[in-house]
C-alpha atoms as a PDB file:
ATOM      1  CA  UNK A   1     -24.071 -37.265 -25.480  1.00  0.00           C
ATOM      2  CA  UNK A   2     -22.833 -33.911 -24.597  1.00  0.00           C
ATOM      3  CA  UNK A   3     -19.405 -33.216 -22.291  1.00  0.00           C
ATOM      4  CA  UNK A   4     -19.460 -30.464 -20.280  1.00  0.00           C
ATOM      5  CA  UNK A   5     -16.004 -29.230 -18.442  1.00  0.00           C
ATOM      6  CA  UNK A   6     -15.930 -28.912 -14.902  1.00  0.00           C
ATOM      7  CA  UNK A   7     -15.864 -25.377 -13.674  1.00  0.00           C
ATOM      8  CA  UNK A   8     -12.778 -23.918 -13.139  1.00  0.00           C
ATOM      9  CA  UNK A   9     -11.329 -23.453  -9.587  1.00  0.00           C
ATOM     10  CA  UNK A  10     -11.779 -19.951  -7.619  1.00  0.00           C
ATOM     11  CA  UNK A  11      -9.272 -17.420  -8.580  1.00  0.00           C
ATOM     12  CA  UNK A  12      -7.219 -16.534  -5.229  1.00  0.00           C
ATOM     13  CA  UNK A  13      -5.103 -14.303  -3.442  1.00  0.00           C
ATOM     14  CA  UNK A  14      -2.761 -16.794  -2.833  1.00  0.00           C
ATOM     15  CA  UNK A  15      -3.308 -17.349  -7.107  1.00  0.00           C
ATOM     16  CA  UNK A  16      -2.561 -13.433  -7.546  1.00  0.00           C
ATOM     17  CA  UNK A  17       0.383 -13.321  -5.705  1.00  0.00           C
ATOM     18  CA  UNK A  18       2.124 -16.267  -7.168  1.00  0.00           C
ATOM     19  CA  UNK A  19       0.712 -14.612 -10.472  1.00  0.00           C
ATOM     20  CA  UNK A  20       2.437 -11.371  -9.575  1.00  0.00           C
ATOM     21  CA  UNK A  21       6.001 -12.681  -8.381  1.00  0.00           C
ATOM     22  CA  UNK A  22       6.243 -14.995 -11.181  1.00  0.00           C
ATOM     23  CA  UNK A  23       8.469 -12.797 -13.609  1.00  0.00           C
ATOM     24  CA  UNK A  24      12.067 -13.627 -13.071  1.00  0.00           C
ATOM     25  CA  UNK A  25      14.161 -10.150 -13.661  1.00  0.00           C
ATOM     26  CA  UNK A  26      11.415  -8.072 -12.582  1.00  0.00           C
ATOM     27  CA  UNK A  27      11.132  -5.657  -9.722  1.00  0.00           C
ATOM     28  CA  UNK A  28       9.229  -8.409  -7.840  1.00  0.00           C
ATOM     29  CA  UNK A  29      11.870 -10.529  -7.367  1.00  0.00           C
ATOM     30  CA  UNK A  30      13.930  -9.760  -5.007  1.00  0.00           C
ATOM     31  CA  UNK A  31      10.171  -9.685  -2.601  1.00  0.00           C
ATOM     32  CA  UNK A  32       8.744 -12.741  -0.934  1.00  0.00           C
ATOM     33  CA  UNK A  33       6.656 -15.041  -3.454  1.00  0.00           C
ATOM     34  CA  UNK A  34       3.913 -15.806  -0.750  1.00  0.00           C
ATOM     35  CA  UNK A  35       2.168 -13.667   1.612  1.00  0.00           C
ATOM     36  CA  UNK A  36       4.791 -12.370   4.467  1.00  0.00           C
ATOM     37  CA  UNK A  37       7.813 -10.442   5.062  1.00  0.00           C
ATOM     38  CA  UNK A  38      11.437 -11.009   4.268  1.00  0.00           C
ATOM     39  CA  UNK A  39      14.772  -9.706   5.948  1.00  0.00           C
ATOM     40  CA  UNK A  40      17.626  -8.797   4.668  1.00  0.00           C
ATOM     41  CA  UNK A  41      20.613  -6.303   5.025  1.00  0.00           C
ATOM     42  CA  UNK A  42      21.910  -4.192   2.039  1.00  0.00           C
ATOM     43  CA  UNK A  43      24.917  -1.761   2.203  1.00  0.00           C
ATOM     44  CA  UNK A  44      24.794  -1.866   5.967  1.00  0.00           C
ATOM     45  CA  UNK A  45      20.726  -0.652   5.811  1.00  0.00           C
ATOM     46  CA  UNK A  46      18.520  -3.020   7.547  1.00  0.00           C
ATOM     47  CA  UNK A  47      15.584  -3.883   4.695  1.00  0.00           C
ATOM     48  CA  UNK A  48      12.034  -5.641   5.173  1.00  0.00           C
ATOM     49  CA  UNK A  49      10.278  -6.342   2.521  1.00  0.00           C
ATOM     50  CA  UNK A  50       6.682  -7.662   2.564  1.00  0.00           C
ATOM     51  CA  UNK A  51       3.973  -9.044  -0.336  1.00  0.00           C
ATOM     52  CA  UNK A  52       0.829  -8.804   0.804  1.00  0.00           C
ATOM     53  CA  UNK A  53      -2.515  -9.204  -1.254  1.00  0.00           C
ATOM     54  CA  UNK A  54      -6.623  -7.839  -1.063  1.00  0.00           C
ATOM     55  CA  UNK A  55      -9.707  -8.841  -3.026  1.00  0.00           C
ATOM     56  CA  UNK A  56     -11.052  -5.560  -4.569  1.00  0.00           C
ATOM     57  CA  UNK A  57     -13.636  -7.401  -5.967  1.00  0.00           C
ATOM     58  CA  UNK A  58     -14.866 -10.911  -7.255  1.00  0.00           C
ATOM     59  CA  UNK A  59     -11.738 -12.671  -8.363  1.00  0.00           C
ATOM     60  CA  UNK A  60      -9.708  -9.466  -8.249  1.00  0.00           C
ATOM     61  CA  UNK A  61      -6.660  -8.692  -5.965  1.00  0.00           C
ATOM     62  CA  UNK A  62      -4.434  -5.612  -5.216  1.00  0.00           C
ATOM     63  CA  UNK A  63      -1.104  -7.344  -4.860  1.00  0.00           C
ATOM     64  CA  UNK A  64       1.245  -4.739  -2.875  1.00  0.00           C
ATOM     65  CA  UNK A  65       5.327  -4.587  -2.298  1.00  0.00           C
ATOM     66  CA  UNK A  66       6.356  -2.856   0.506  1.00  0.00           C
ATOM     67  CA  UNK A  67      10.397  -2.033   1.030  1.00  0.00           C
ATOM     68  CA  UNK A  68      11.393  -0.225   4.087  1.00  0.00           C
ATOM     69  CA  UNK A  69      14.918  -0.189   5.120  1.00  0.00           C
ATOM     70  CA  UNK A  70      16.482   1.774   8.080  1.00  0.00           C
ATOM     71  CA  UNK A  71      20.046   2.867   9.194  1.00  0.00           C
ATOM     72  CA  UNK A  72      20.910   4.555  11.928  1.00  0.00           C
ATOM     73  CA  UNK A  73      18.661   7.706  11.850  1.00  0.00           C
ATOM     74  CA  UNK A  74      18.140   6.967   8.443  1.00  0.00           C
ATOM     75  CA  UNK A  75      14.956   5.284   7.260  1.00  0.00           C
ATOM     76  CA  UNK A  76      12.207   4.957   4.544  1.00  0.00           C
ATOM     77  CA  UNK A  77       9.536   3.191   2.607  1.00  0.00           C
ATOM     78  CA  UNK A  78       8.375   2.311  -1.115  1.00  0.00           C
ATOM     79  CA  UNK A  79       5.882   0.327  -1.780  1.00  0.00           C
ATOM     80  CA  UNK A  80       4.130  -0.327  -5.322  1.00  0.00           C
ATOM     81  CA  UNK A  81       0.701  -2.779  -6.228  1.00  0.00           C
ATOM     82  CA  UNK A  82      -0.594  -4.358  -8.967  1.00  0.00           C
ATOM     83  CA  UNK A  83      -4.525  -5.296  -9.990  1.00  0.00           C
ATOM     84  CA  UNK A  84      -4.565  -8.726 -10.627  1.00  0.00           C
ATOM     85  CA  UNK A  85      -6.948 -11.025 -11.919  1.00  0.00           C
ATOM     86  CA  UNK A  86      -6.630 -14.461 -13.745  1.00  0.00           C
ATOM     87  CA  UNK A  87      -4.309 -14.128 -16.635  1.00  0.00           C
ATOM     88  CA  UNK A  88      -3.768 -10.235 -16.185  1.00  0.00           C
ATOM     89  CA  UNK A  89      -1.701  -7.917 -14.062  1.00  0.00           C
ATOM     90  CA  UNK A  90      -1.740  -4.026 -14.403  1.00  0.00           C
ATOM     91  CA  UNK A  91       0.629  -1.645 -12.637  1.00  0.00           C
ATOM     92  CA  UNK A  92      -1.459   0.009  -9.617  1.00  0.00           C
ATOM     93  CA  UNK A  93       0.578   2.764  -8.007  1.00  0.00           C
ATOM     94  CA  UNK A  94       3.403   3.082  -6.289  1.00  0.00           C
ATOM     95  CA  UNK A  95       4.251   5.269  -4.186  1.00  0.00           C
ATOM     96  CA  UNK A  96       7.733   6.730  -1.495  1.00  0.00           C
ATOM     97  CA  UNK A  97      11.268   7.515  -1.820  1.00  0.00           C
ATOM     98  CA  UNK A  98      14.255   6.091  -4.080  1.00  0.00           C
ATOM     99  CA  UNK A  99      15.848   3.126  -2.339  1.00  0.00           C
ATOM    100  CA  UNK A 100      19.374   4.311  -1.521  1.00  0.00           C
ATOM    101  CA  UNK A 101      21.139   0.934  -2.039  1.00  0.00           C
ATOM    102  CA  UNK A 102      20.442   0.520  -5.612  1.00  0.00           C
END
């Protein structure tokens, strides 16, 4: 008799972001842990911050983190990615200006 195990589940998006946004103390967290946008206000600056996720190939996701804040005339945007895949996260990019609340 042989025992085979049944094939593992699809590796998805939804899989890299949670992946991604696990790490407590990381530059993540403050971001939300699913797909979507957050609001928030910080020092009087109005902040959004969004997760957001893309399959660059089979089982492989670009996770990005976008900040953008805004007061008054003020305003701005960083935003940074990872390359996930099951088990493994690399730093992408990033990519805008310092955040001026932190």
């Amino acid at each position: 008799m042989q025992f085979t195990s049944p094939p593992e589940p699809p590796f998805t998006k939804e899989d890299a972001v949670t992946f991604a946004t696990s790490g407590k103390g990381t530059m993540t967290e403050k971001f939300p842990e699913d797909i979507g946008t957050k609001e928030d206000y910080i020092e009087g600056y109005h902040v959004t911050r969004e997760t957001n996720a893309k399959e660059i190939s089979e089982e492989i996701y670009q996770v990005t983190f976008v900040e953008h804040w805004e007061k008054g005339d003020e305003t701005g945007t960083y935003s940074f990615s990872f390359q996930v895949e099951k088990g493994s996260l690399m730093r992408d990019g990033e990519q805008g200006e310092a955040l001026p609340y932190y």
